[in-house]
PDB file of N, CA and C in Angstrom:
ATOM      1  N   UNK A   1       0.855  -1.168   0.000  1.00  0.00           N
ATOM      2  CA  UNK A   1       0.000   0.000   0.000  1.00  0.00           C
ATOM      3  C   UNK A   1       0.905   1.235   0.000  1.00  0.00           C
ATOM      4  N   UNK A   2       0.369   1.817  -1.090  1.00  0.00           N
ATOM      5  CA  UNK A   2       1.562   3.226  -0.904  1.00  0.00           C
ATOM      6  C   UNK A   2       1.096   4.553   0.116  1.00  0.00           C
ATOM      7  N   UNK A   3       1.939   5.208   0.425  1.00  0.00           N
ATOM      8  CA  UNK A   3       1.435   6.606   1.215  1.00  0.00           C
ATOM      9  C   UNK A   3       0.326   7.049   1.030  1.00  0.00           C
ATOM     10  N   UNK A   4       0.267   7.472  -0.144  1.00  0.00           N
ATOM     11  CA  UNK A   4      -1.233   8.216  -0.504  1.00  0.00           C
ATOM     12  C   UNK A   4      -2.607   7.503  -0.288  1.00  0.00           C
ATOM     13  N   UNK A   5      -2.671   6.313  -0.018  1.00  0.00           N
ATOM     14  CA  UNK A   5      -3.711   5.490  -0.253  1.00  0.00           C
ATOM     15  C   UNK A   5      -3.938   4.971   1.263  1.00  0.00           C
ATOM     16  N   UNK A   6      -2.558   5.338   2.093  1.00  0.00           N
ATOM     17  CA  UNK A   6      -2.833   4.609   3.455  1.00  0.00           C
ATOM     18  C   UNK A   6      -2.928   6.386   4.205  1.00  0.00           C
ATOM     19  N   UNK A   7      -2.733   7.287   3.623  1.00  0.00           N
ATOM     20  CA  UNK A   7      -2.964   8.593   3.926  1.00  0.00           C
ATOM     21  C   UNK A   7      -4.494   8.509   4.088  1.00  0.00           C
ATOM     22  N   UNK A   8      -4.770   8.709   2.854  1.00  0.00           N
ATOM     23  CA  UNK A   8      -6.404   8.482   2.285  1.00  0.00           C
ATOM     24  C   UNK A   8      -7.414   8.171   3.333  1.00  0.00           C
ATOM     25  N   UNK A   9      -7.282   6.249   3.510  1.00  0.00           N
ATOM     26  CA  UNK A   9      -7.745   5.934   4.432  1.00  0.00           C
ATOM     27  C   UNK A   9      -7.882   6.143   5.894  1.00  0.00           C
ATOM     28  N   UNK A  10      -6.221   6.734   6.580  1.00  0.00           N
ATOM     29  CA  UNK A  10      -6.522   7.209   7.843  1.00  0.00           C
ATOM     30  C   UNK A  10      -7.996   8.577   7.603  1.00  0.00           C
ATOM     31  N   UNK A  11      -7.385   9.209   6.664  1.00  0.00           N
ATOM     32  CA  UNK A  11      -8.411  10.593   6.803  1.00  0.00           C
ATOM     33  C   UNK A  11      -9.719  10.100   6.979  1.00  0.00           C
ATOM     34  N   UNK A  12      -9.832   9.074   6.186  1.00  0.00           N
ATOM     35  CA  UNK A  12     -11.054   8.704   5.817  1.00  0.00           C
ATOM     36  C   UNK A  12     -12.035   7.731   7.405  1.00  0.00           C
ATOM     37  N   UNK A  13     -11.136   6.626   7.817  1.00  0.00           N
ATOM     38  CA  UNK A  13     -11.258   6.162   8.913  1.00  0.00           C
ATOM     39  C   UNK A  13     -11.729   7.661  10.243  1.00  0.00           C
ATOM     40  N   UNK A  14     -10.821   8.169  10.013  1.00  0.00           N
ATOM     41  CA  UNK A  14     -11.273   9.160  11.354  1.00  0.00           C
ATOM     42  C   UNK A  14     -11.892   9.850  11.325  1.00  0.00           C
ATOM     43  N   UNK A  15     -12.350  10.144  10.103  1.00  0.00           N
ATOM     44  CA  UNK A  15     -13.669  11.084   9.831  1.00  0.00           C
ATOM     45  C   UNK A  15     -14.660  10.645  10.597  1.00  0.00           C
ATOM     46  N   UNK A  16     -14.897   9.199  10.200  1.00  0.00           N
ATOM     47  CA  UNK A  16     -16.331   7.718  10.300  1.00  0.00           C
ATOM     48  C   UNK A  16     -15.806   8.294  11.600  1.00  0.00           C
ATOM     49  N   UNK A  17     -14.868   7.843  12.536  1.00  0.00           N
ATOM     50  CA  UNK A  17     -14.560   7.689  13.978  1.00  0.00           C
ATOM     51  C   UNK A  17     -15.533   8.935  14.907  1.00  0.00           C
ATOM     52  N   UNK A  18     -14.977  10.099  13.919  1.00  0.00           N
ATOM     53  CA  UNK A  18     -15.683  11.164  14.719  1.00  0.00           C
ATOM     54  C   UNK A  18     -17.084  11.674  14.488  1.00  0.00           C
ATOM     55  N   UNK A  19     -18.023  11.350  13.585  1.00  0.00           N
ATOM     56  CA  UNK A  19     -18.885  10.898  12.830  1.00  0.00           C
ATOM     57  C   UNK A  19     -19.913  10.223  13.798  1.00  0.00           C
ATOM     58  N   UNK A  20     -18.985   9.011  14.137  1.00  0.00           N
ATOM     59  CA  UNK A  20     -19.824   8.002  14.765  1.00  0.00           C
ATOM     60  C   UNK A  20     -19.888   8.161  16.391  1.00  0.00           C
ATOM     61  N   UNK A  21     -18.580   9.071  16.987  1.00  0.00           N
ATOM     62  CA  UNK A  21     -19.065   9.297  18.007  1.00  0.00           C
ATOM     63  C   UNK A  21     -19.778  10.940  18.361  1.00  0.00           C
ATOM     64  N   UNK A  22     -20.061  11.479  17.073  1.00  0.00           N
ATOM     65  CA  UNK A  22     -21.020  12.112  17.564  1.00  0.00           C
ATOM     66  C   UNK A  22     -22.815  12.137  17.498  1.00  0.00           C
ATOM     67  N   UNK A  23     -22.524  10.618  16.568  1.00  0.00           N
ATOM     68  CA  UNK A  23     -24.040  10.518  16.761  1.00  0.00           C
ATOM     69  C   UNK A  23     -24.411   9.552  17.768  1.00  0.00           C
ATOM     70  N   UNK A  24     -23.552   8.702  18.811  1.00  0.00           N
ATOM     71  CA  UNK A  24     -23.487   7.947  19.816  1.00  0.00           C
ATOM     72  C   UNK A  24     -23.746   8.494  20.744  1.00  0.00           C
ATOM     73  N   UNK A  25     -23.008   9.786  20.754  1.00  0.00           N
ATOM     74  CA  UNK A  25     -23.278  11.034  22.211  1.00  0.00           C
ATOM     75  C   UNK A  25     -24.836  11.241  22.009  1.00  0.00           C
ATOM     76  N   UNK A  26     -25.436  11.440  20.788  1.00  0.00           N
ATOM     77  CA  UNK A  26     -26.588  11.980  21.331  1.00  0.00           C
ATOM     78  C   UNK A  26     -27.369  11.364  22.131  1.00  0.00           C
ATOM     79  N   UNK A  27     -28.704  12.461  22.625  1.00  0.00           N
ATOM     80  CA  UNK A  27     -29.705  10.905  24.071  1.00  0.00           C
ATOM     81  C   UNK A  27     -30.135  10.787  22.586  1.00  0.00           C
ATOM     82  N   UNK A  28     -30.970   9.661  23.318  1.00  0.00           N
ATOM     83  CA  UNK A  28     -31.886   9.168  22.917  1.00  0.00           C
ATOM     84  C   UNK A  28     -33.163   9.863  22.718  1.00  0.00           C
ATOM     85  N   UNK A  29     -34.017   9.666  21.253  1.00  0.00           N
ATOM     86  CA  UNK A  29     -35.213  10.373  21.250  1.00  0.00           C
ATOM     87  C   UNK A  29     -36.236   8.850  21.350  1.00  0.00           C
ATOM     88  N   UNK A  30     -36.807   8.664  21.918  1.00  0.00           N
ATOM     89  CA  UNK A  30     -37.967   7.401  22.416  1.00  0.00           C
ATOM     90  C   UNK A  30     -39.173   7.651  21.201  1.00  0.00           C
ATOM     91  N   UNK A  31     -39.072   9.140  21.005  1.00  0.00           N
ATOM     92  CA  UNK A  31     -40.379   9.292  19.732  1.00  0.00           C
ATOM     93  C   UNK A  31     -40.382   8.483  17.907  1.00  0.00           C
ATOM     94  N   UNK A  32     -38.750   9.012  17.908  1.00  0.00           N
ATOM     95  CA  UNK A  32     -38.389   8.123  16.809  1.00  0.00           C
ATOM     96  C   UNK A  32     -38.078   6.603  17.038  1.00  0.00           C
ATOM     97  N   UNK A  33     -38.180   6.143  17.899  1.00  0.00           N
ATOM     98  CA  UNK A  33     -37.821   4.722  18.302  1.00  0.00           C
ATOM     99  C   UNK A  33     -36.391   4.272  18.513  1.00  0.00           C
ATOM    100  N   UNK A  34     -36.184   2.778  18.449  1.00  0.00           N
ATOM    101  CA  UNK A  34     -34.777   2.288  19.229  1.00  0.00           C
ATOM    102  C   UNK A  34     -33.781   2.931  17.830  1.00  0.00           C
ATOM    103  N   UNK A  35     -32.384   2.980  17.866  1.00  0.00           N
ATOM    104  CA  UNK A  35     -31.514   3.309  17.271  1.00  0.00           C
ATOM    105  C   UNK A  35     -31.192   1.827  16.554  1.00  0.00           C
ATOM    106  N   UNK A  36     -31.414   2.066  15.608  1.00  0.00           N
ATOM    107  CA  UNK A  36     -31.080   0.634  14.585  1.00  0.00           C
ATOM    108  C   UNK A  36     -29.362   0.591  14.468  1.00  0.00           C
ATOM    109  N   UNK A  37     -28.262   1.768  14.686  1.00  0.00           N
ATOM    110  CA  UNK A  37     -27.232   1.493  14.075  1.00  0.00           C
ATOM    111  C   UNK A  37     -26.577   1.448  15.344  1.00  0.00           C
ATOM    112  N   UNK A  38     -25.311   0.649  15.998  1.00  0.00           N
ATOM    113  CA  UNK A  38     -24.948   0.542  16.846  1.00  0.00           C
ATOM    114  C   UNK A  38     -23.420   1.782  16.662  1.00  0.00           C
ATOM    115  N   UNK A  39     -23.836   2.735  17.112  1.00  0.00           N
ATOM    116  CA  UNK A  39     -22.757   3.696  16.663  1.00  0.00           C
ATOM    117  C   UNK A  39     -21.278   4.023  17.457  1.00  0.00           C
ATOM    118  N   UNK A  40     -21.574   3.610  18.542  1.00  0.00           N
ATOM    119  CA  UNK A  40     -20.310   3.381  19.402  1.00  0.00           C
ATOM    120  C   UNK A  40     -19.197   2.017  19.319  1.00  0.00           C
ATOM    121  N   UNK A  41     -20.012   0.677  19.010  1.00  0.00           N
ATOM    122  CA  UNK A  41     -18.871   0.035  18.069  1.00  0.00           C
ATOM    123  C   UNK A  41     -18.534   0.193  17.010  1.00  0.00           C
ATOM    124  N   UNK A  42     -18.902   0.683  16.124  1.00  0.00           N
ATOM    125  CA  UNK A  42     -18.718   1.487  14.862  1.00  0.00           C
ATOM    126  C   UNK A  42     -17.489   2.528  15.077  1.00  0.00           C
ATOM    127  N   UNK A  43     -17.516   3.498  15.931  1.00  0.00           N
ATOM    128  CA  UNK A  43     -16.399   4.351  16.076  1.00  0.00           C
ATOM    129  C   UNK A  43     -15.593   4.088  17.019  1.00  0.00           C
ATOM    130  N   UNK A  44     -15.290   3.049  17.807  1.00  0.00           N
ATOM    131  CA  UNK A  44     -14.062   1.616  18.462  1.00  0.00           C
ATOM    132  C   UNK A  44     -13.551   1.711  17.347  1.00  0.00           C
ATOM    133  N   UNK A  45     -14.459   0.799  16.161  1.00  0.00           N
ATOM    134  CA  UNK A  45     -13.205   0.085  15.104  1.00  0.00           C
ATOM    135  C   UNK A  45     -12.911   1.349  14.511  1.00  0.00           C
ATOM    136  N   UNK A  46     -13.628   2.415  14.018  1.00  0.00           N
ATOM    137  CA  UNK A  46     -12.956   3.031  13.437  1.00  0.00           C
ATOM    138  C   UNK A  46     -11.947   3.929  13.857  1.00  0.00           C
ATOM    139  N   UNK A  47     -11.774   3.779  15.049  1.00  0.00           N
ATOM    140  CA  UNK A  47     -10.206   4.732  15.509  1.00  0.00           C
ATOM    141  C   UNK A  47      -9.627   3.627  15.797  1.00  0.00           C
ATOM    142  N   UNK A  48      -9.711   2.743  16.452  1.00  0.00           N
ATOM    143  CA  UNK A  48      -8.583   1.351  16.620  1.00  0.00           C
ATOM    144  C   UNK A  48      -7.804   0.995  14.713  1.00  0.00           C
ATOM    145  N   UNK A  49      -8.583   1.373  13.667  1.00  0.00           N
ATOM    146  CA  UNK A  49      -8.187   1.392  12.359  1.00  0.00           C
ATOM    147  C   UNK A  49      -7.462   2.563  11.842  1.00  0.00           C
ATOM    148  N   UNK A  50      -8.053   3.721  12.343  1.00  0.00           N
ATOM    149  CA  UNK A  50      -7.280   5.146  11.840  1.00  0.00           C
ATOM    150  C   UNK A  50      -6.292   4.954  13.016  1.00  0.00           C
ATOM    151  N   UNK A  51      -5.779   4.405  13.974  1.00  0.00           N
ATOM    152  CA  UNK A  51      -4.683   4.758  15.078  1.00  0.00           C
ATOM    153  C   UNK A  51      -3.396   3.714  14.189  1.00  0.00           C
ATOM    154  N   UNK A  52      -3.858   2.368  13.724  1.00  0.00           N
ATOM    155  CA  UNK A  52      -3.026   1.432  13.209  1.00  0.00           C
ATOM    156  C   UNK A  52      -2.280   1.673  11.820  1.00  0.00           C
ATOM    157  N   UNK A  53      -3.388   2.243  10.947  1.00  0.00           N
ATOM    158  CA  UNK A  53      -2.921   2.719   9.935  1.00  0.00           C
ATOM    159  C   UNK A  53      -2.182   4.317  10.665  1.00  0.00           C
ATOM    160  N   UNK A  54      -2.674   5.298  11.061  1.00  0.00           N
ATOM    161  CA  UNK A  54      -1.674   6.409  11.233  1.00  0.00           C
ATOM    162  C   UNK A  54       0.040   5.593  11.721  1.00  0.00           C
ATOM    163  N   UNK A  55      -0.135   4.806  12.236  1.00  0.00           N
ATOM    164  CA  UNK A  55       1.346   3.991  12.852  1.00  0.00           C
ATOM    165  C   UNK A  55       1.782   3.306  11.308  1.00  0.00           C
ATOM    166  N   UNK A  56       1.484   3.117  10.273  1.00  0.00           N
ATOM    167  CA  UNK A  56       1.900   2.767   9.180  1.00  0.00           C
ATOM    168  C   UNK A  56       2.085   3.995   8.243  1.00  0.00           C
ATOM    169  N   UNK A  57       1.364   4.706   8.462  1.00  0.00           N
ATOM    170  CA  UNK A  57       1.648   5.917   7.448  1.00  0.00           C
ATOM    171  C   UNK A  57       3.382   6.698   7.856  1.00  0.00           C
ATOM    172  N   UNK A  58       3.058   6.900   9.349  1.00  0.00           N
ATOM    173  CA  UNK A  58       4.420   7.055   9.838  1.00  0.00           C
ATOM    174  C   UNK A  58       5.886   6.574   9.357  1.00  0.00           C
ATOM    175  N   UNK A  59       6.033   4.675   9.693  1.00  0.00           N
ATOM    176  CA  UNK A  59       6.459   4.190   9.197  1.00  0.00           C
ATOM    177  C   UNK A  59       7.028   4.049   7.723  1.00  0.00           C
ATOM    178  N   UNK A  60       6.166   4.388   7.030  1.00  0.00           N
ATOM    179  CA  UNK A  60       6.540   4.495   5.721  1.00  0.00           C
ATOM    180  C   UNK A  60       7.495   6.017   5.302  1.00  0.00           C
ATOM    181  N   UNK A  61       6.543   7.129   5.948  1.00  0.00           N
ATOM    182  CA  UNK A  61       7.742   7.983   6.358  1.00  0.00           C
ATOM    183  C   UNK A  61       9.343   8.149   6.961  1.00  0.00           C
ATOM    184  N   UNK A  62       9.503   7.177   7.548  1.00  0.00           N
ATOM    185  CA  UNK A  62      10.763   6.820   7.621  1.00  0.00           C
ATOM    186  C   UNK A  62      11.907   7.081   6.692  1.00  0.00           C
ATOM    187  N   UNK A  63      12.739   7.831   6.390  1.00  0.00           N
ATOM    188  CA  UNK A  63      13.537   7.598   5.129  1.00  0.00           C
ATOM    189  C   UNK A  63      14.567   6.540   5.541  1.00  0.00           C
ATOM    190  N   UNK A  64      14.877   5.769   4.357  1.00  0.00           N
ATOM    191  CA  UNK A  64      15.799   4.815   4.276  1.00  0.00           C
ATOM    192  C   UNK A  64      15.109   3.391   4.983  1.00  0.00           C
ATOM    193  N   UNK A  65      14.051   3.377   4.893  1.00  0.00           N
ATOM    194  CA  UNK A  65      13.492   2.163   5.743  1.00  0.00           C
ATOM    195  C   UNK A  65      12.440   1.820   4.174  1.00  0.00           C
ATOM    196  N   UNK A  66      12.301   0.533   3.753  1.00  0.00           N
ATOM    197  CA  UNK A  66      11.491  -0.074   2.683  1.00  0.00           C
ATOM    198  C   UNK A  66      10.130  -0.429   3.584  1.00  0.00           C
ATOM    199  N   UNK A  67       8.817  -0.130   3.167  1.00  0.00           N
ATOM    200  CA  UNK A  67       7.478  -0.415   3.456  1.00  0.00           C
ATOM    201  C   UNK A  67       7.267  -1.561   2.901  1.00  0.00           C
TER     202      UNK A  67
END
């Protein structure tokens, strides 16, 4: 995977991350009914994914080190 593409994806991962925990924070509205999307494991994986890949994007930054 080259830089740009594991760049990409962190951006992209932590967007979802922050995304998902701000629709997790909200209460609950009881009028619209139960919450069908489980949004707080949703934004777990997606920063446990943008934290792993940012540690690879790094890495690849490295000069003199092969990815």
């Amino acid at each position: 995977m080259d830089l740009t593409l594991a760049a990409g994806l962190t951006g992209a991962l932590l967007a979802l991350a922050v995304f998902a925990g701000w629709r997790g924070a909200r209460p609950p509205d009881p009028r619209r009914g139960p919450r069908m999307i489980p949004w707080r494991p949703i934004m777990l994986v997606a920063a446990t994914g943008a934290i792993i890949l940012a540690g690879y994007v790094l890495q690849l930054l490295k000069p003199g080190q092969a990815g």
